[in-house]
PDB file of N, CA and C in Angstrom:
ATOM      1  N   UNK A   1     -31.450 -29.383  -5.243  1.00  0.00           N
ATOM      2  CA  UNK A   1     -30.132 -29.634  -4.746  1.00  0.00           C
ATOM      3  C   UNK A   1     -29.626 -28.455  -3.917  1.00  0.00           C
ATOM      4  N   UNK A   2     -29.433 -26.931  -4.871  1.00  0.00           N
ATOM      5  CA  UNK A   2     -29.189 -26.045  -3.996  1.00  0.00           C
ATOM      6  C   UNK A   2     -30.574 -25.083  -3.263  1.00  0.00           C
ATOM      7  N   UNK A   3     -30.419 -24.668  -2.180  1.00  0.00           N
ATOM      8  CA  UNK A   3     -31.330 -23.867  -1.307  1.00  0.00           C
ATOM      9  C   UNK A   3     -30.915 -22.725  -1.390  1.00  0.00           C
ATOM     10  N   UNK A   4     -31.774 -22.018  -1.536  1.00  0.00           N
ATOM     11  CA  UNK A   4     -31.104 -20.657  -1.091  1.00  0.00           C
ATOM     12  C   UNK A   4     -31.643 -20.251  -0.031  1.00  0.00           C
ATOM     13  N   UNK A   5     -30.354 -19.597   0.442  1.00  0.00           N
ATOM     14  CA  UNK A   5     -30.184 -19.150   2.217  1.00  0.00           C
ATOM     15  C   UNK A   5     -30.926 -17.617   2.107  1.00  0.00           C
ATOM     16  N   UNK A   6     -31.803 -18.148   2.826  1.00  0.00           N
ATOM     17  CA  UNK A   6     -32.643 -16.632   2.992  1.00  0.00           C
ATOM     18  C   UNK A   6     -32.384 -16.322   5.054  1.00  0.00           C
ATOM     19  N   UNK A   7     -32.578 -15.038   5.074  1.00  0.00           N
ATOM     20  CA  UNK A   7     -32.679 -14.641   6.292  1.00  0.00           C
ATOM     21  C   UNK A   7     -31.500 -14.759   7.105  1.00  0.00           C
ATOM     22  N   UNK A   8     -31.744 -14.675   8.427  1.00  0.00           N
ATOM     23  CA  UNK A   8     -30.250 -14.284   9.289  1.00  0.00           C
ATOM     24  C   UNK A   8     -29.820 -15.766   9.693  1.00  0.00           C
ATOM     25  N   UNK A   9     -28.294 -16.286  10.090  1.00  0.00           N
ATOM     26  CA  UNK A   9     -28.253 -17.004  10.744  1.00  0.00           C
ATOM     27  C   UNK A   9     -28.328 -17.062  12.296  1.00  0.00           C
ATOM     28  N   UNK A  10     -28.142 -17.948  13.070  1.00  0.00           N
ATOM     29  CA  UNK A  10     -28.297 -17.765  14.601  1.00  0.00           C
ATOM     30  C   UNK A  10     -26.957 -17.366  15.268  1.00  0.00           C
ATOM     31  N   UNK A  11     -25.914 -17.019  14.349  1.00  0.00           N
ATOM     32  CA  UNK A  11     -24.927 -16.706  15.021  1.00  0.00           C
ATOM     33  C   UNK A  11     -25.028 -15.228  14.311  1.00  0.00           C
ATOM     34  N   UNK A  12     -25.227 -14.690  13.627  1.00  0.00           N
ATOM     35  CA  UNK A  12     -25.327 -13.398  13.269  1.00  0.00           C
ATOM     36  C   UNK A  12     -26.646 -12.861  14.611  1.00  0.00           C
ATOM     37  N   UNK A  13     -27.296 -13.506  14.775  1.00  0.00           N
ATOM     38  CA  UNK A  13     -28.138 -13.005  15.446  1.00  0.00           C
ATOM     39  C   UNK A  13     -27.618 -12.883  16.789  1.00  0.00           C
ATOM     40  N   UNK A  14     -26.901 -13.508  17.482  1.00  0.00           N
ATOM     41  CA  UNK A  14     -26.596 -13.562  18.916  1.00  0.00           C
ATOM     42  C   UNK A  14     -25.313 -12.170  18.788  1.00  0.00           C
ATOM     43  N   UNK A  15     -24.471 -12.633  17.706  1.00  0.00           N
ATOM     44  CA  UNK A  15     -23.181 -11.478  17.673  1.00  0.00           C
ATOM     45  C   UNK A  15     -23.920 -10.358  17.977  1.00  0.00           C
ATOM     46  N   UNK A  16     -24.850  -9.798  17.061  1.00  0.00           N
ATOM     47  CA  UNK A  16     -25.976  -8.638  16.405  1.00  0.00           C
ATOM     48  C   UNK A  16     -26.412  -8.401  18.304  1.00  0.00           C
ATOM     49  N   UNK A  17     -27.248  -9.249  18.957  1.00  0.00           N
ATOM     50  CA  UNK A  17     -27.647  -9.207  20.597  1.00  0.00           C
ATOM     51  C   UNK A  17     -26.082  -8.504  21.388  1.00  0.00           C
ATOM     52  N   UNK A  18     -25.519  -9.321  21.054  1.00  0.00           N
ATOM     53  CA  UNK A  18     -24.156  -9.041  22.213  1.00  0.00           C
ATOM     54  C   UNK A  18     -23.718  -7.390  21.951  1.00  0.00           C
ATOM     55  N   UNK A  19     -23.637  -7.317  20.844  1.00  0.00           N
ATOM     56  CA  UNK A  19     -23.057  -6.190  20.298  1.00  0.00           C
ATOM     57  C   UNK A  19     -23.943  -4.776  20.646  1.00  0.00           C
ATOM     58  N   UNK A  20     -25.565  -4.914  20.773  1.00  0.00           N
ATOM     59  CA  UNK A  20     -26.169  -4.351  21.116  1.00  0.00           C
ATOM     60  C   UNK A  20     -26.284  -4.001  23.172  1.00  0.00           C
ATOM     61  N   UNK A  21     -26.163  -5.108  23.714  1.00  0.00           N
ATOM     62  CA  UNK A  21     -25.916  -4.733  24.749  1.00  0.00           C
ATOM     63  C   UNK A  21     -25.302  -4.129  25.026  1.00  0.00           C
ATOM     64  N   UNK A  22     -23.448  -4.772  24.784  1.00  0.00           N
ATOM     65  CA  UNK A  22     -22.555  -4.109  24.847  1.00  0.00           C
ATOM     66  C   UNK A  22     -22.822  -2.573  24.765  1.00  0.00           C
ATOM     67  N   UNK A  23     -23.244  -1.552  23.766  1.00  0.00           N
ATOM     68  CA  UNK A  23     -23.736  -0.304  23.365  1.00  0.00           C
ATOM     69  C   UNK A  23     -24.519   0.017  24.512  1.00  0.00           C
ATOM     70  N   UNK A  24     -25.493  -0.943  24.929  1.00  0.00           N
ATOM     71  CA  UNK A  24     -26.608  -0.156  26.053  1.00  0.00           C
ATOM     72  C   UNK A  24     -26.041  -0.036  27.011  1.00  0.00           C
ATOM     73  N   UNK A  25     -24.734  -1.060  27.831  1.00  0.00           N
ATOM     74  CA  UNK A  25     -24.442  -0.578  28.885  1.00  0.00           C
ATOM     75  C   UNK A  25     -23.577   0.573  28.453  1.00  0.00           C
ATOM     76  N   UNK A  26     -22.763   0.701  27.843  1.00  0.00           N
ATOM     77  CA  UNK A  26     -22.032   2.252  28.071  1.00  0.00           C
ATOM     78  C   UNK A  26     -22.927   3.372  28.020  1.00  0.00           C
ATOM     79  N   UNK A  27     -23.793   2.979  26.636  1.00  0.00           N
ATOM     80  CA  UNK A  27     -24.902   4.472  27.071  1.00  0.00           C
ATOM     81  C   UNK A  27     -25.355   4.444  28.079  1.00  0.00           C
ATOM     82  N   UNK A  28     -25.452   3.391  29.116  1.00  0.00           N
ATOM     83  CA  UNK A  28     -25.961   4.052  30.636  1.00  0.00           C
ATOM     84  C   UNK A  28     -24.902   4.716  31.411  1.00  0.00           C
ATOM     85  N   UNK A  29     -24.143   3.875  31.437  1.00  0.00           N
ATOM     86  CA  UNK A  29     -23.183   4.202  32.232  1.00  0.00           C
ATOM     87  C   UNK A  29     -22.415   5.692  31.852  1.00  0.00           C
ATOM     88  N   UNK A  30     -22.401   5.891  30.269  1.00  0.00           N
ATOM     89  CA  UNK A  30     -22.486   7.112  30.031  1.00  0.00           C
ATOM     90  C   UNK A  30     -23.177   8.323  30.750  1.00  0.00           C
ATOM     91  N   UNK A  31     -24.599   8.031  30.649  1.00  0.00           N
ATOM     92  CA  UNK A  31     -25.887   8.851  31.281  1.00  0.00           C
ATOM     93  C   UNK A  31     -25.500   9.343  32.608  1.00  0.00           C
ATOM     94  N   UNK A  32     -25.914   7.779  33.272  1.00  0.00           N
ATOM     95  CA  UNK A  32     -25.694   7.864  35.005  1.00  0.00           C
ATOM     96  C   UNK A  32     -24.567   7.491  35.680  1.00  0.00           C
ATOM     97  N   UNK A  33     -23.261   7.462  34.915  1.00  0.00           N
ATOM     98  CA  UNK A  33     -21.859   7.418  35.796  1.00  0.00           C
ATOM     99  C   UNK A  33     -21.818   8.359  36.799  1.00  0.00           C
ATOM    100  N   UNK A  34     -20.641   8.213  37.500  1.00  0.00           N
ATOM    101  CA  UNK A  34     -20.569   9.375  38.841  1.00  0.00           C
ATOM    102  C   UNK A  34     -20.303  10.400  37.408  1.00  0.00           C
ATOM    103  N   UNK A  35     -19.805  10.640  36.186  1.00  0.00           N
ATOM    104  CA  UNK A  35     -19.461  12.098  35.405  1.00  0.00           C
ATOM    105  C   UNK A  35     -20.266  11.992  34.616  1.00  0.00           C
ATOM    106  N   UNK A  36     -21.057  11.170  34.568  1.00  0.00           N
ATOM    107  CA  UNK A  36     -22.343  11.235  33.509  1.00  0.00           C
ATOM    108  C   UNK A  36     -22.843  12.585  33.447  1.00  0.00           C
ATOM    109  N   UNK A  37     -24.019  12.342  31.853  1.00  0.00           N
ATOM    110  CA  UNK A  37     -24.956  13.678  31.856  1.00  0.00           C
ATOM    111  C   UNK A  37     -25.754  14.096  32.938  1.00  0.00           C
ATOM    112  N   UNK A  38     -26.645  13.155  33.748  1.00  0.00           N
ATOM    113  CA  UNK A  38     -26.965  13.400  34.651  1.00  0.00           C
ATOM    114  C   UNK A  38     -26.767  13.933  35.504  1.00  0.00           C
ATOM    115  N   UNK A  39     -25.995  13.282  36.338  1.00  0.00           N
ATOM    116  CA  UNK A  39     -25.102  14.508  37.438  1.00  0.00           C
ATOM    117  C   UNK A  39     -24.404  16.000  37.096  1.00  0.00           C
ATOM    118  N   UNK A  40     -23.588  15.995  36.019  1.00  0.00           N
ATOM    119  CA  UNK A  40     -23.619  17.099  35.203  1.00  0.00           C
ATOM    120  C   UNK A  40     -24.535  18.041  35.090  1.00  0.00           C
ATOM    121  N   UNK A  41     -25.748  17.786  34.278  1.00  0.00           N
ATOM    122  CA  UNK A  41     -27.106  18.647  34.861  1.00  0.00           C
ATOM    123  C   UNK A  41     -27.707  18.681  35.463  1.00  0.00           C
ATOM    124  N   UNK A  42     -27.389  18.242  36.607  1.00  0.00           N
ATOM    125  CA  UNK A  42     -27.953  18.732  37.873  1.00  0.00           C
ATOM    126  C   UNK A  42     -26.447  19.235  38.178  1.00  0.00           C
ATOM    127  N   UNK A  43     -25.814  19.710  38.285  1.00  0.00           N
ATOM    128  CA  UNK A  43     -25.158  20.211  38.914  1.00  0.00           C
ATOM    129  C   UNK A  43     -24.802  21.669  38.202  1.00  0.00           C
ATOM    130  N   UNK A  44     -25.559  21.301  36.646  1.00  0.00           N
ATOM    131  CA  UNK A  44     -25.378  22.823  35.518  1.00  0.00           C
ATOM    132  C   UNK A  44     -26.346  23.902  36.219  1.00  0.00           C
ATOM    133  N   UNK A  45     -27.467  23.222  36.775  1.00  0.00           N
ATOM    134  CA  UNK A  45     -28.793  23.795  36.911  1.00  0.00           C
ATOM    135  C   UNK A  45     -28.142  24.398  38.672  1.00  0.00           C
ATOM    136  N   UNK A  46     -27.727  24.166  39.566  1.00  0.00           N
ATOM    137  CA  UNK A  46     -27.233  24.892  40.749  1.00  0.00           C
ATOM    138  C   UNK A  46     -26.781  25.574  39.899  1.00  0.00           C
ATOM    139  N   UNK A  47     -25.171  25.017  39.554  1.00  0.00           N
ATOM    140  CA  UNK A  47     -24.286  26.824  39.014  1.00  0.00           C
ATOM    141  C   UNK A  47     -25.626  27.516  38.647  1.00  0.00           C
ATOM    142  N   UNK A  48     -26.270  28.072  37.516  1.00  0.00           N
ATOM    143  CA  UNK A  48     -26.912  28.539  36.409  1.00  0.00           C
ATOM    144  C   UNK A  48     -27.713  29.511  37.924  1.00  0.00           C
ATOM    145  N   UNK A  49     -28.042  28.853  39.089  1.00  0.00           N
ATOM    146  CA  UNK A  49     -29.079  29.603  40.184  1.00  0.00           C
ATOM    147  C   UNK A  49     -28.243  30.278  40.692  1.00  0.00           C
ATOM    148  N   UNK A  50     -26.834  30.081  41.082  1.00  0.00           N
ATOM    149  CA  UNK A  50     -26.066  30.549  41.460  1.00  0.00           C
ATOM    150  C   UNK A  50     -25.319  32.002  40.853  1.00  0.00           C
ATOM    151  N   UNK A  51     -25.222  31.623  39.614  1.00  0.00           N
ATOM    152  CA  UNK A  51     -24.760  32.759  38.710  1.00  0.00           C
ATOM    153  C   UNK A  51     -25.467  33.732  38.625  1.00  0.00           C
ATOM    154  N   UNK A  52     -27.061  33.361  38.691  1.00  0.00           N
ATOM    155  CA  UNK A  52     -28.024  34.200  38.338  1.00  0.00           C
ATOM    156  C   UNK A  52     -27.907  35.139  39.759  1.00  0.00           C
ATOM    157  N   UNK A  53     -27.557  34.269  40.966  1.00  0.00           N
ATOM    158  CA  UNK A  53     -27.650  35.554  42.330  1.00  0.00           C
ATOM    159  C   UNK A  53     -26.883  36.041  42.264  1.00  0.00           C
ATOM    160  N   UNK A  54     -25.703  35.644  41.704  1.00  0.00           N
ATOM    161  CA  UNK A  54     -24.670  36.581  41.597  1.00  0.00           C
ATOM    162  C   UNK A  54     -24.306  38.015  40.980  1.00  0.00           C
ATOM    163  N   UNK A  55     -24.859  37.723  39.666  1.00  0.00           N
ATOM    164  CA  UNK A  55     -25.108  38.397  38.661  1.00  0.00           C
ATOM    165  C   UNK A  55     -26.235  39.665  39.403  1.00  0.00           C
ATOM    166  N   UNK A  56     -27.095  38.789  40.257  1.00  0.00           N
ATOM    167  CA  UNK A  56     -28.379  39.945  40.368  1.00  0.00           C
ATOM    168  C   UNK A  56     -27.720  40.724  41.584  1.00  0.00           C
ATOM    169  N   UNK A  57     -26.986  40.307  42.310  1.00  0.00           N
ATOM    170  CA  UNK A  57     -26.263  41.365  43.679  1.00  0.00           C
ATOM    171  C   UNK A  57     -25.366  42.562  42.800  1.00  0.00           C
ATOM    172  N   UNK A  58     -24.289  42.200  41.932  1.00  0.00           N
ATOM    173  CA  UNK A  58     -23.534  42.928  41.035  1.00  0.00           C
ATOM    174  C   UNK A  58     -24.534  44.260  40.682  1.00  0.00           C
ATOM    175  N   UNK A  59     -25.225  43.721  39.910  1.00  0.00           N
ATOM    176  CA  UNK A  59     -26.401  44.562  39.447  1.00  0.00           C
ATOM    177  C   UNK A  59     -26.991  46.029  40.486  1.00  0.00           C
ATOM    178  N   UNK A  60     -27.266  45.313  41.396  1.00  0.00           N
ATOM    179  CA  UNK A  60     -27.729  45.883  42.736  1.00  0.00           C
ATOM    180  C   UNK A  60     -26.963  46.714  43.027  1.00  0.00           C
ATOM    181  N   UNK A  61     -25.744  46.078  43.590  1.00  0.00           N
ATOM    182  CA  UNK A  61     -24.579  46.958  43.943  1.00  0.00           C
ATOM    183  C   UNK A  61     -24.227  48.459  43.671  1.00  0.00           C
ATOM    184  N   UNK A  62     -24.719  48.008  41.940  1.00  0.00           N
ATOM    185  CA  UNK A  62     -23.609  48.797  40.819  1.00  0.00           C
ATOM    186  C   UNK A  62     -24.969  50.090  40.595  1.00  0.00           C
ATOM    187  N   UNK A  63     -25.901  49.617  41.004  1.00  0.00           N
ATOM    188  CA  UNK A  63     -27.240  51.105  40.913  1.00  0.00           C
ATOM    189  C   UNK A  63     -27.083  51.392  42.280  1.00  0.00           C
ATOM    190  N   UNK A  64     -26.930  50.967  43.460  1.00  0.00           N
ATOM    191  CA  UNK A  64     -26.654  51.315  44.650  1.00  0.00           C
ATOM    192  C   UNK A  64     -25.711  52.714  44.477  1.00  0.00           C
ATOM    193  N   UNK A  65     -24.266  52.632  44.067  1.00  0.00           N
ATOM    194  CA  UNK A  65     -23.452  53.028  43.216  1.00  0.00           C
ATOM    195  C   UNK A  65     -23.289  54.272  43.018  1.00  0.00           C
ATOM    196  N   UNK A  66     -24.818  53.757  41.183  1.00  0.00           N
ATOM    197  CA  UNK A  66     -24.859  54.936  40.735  1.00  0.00           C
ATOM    198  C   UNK A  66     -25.435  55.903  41.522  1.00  0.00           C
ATOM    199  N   UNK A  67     -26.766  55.406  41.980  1.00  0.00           N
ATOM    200  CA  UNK A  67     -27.479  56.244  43.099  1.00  0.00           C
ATOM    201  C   UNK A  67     -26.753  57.150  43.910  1.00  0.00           C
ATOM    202  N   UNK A  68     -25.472  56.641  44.559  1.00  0.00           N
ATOM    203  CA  UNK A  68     -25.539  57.389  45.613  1.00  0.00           C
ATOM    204  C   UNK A  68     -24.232  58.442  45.306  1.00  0.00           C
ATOM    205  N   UNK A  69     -23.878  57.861  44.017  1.00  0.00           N
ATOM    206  CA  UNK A  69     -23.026  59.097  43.298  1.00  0.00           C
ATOM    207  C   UNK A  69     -24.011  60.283  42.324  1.00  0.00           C
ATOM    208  N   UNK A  70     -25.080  60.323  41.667  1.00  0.00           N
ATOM    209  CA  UNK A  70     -25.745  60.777  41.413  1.00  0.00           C
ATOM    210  C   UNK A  70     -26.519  61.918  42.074  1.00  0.00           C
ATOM    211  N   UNK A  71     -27.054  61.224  43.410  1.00  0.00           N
ATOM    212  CA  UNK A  71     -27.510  62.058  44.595  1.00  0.00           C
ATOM    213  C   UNK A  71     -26.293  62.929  45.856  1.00  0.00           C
ATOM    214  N   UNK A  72     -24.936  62.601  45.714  1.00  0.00           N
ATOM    215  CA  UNK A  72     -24.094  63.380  45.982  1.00  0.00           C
ATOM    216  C   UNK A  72     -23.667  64.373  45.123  1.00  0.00           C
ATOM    217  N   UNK A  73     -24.080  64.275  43.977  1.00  0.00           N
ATOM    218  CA  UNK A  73     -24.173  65.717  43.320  1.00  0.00           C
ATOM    219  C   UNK A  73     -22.528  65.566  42.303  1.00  0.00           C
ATOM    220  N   UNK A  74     -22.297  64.307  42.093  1.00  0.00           N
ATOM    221  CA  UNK A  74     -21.085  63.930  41.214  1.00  0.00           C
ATOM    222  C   UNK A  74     -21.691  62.915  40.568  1.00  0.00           C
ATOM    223  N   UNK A  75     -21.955  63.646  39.304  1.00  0.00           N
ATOM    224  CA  UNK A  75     -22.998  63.088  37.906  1.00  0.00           C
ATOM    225  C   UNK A  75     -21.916  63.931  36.902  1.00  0.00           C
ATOM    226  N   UNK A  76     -22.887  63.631  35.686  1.00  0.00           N
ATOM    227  CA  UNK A  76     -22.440  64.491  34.306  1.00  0.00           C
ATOM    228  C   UNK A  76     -22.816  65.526  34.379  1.00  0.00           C
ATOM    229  N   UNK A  77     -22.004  66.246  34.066  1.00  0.00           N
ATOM    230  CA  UNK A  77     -21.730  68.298  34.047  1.00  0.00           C
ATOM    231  C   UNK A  77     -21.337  68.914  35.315  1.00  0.00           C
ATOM    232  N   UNK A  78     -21.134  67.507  36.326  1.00  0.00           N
ATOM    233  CA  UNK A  78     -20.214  67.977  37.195  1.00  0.00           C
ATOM    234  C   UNK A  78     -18.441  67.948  37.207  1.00  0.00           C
ATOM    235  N   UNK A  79     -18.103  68.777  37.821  1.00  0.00           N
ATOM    236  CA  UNK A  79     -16.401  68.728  37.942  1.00  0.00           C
ATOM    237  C   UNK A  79     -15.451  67.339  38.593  1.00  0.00           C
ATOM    238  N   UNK A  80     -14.700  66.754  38.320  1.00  0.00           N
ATOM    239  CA  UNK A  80     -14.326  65.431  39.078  1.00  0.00           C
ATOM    240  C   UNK A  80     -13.503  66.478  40.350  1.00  0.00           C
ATOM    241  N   UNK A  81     -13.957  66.345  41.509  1.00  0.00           N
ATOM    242  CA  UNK A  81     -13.349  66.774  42.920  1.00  0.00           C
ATOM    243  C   UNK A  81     -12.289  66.089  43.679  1.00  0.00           C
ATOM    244  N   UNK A  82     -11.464  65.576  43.007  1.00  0.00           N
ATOM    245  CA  UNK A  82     -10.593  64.183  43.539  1.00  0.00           C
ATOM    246  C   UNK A  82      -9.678  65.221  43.757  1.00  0.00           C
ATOM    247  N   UNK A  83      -8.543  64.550  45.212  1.00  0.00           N
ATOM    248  CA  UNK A  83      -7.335  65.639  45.630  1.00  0.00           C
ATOM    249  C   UNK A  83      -6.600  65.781  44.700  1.00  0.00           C
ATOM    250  N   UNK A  84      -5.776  67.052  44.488  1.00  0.00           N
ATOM    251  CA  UNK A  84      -4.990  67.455  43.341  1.00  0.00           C
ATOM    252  C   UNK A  84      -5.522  67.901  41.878  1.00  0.00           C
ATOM    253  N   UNK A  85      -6.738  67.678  42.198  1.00  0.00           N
ATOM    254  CA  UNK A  85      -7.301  68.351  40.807  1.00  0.00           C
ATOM    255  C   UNK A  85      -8.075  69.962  40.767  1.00  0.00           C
TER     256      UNK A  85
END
């Protein structure tokens, strides 16, 4: 008389489909939107080349700098020669 209901019905199953799409398109659109991750890292990876030249001129500069205060003979155990002193 009674059956027992084993397994999914066909409307659990289609909800279960829809519901899953639904999810896949935002995770794309997540991914590859114009503000997606994607574009994002690629655009992390310029800055990051960028910073790095930046960073490496600073660098440069700043031993340029020391160098040529060093070799003018205004280092440590010298006197500061600035006017008024």
């Amino acid at each position: 008389m009674f059956r027992s209901q084993k397994g999914i019905t066909l409307v659990a199953l289609v909800i279960t489909i829809v519901i899953l799409i639904i999810l896949a398109t935002v995770a794309i659109s997540f991914a590859f939107g114009q503000n997606g991750l994607i574009p994002y890292a690629e655009n992390a990876s310029d800055y990051a080349a960028n910073d790095e030249a930046a960073t490496s001129k600073l660098l440069n500069d700043a031993v340029s700098y020391l160098d040529s205060k060093v070799q003018s003979g205004y280092g440590p155990g010298t006197q500061d020669q600035s006017p008024g002193a």
